[in-house]
C-alpha atoms as a PDB file:
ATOM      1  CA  UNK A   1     -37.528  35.755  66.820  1.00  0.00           C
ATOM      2  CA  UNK A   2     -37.214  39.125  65.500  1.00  0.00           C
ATOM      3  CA  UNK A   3     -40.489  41.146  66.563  1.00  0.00           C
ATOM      4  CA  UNK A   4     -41.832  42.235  62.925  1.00  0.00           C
ATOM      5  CA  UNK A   5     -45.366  41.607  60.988  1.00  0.00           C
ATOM      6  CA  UNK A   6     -44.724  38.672  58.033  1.00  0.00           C
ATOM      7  CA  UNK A   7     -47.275  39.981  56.233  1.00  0.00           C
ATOM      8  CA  UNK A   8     -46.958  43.773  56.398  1.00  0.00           C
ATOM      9  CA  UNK A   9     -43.283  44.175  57.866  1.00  0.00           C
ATOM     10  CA  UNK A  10     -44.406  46.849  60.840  1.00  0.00           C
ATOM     11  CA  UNK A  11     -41.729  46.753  63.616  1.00  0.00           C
ATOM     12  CA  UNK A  12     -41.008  48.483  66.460  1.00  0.00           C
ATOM     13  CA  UNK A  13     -41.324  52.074  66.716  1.00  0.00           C
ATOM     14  CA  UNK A  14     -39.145  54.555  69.331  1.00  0.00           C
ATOM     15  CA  UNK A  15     -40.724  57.379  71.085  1.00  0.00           C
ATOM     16  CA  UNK A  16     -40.520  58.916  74.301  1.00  0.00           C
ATOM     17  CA  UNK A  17     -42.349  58.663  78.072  1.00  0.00           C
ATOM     18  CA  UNK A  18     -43.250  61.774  78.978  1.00  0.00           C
ATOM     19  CA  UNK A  19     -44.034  62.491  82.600  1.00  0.00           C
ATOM     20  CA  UNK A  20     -46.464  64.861  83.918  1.00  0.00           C
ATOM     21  CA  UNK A  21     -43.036  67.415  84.868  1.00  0.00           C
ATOM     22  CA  UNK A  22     -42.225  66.824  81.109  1.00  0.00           C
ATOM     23  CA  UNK A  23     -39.616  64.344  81.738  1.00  0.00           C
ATOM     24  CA  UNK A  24     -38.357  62.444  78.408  1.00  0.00           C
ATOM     25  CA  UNK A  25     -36.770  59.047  78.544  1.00  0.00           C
ATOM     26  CA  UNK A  26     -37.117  57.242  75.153  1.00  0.00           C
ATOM     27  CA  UNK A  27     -39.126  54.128  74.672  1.00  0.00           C
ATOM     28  CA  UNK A  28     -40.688  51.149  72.153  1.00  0.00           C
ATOM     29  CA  UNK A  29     -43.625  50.786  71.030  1.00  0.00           C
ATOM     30  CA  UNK A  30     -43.925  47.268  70.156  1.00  0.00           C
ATOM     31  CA  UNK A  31     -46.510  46.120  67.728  1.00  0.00           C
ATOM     32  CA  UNK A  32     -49.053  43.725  68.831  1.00  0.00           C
ATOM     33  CA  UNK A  33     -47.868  40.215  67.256  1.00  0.00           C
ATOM     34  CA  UNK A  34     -50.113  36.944  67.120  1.00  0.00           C
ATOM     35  CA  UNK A  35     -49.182  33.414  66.246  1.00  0.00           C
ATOM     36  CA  UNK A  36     -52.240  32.456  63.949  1.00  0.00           C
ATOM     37  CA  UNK A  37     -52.366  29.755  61.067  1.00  0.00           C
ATOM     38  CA  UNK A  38     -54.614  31.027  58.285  1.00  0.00           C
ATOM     39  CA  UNK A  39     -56.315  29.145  55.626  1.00  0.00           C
ATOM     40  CA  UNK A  40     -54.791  29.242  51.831  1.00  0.00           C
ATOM     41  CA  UNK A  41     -57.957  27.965  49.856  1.00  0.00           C
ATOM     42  CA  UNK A  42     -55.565  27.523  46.784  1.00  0.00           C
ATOM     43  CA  UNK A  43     -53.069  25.171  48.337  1.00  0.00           C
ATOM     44  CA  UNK A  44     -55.846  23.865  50.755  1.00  0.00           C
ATOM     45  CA  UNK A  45     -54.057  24.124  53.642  1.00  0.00           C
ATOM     46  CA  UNK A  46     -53.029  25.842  56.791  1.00  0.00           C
ATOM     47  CA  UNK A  47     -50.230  28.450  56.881  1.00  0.00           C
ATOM     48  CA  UNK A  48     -48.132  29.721  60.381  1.00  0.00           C
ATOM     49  CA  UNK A  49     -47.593  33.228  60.468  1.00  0.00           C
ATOM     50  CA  UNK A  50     -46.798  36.008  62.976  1.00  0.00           C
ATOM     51  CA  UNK A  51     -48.799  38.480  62.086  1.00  0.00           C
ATOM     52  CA  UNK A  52     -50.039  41.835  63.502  1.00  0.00           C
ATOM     53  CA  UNK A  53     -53.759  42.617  64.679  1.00  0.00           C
ATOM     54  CA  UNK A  54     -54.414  45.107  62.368  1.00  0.00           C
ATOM     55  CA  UNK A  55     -53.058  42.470  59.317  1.00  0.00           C
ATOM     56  CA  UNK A  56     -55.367  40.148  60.861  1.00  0.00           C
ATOM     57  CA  UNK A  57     -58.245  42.745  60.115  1.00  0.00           C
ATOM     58  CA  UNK A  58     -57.039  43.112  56.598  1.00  0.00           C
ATOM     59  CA  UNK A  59     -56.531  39.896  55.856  1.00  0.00           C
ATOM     60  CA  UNK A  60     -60.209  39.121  57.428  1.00  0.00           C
ATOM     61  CA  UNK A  61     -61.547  42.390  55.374  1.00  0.00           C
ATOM     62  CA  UNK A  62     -59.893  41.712  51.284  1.00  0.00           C
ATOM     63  CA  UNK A  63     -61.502  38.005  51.855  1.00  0.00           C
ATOM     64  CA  UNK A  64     -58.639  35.528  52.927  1.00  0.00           C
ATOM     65  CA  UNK A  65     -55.041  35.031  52.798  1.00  0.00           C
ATOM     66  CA  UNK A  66     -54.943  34.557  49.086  1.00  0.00           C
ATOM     67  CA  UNK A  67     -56.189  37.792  48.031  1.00  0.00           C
ATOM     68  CA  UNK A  68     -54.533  39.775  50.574  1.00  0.00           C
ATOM     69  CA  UNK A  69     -51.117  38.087  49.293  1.00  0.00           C
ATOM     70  CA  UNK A  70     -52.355  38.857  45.708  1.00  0.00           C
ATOM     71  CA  UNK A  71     -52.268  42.555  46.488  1.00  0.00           C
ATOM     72  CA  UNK A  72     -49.418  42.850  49.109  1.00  0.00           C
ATOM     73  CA  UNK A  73     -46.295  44.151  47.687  1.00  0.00           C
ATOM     74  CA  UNK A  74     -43.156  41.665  47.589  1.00  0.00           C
ATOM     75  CA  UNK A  75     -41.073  43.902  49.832  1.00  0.00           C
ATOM     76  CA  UNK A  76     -42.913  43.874  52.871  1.00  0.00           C
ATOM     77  CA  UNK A  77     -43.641  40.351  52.682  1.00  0.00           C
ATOM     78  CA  UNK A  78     -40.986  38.047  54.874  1.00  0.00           C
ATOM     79  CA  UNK A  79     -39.436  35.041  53.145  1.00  0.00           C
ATOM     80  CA  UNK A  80     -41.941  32.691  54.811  1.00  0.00           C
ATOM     81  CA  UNK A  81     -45.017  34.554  53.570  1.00  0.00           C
ATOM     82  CA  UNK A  82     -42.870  35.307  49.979  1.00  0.00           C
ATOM     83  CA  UNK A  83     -42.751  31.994  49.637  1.00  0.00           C
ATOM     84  CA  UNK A  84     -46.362  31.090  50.224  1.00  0.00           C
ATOM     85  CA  UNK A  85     -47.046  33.858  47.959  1.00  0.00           C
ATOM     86  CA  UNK A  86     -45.071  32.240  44.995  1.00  0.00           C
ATOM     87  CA  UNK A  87     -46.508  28.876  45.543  1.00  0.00           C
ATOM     88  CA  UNK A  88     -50.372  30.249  45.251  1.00  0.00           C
ATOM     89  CA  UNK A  89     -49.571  32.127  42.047  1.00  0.00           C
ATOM     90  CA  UNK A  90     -48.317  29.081  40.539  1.00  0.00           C
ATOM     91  CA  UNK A  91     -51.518  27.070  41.772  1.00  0.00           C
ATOM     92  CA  UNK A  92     -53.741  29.805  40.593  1.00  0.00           C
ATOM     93  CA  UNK A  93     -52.159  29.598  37.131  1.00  0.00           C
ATOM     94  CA  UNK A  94     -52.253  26.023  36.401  1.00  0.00           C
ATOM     95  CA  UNK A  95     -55.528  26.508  37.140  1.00  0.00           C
END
């Protein structure tokens, strides 16, 4: 499972240790992932995603997964949450 936000695609991130004699040795910072199931009102439903704290924030803050899907942009998205994305857009059109 690779270790990358579905929602906003943040991954790992290199940096370095450094010691208090200024030693260097690189390192990952590795972002804080959560298994959660969030609510699609369109589809009425639950979806599984591995999302990031700080997407769960967003989502929580621009009102629920379908808006923040509404606004995210298509690249970031994985094919799970692409998916989703196209299926509530069709919902929301019918409508």
């Amino acid at each position: 499972m690779s270790r990358r936000c579905e929602l906003t695609g943040k991954g790992p991130m290199t940096g370095n240790n450094v010691s208090h004699a200024n030693n260097k040795t690189r390192r990952r910072f590795l972002p804080n992932l959560n298994d959660v199931s969030l609510r699609s009102e369109a589809l009425g439903r639950n979806i599984k995603l591995r999302i990031s704290a700080a997407a769960l924030r967003t989502v929580d803050h621009r009102g629920g997964l379908d808006k923040f899907l509404a606004k995210a942009n298509d690249a970031e998205l994985s094919a799970t949450a692409l998916k989703v994305k196209k299926e509530i857009a069709k919902v929301q059109a019918e409508a």
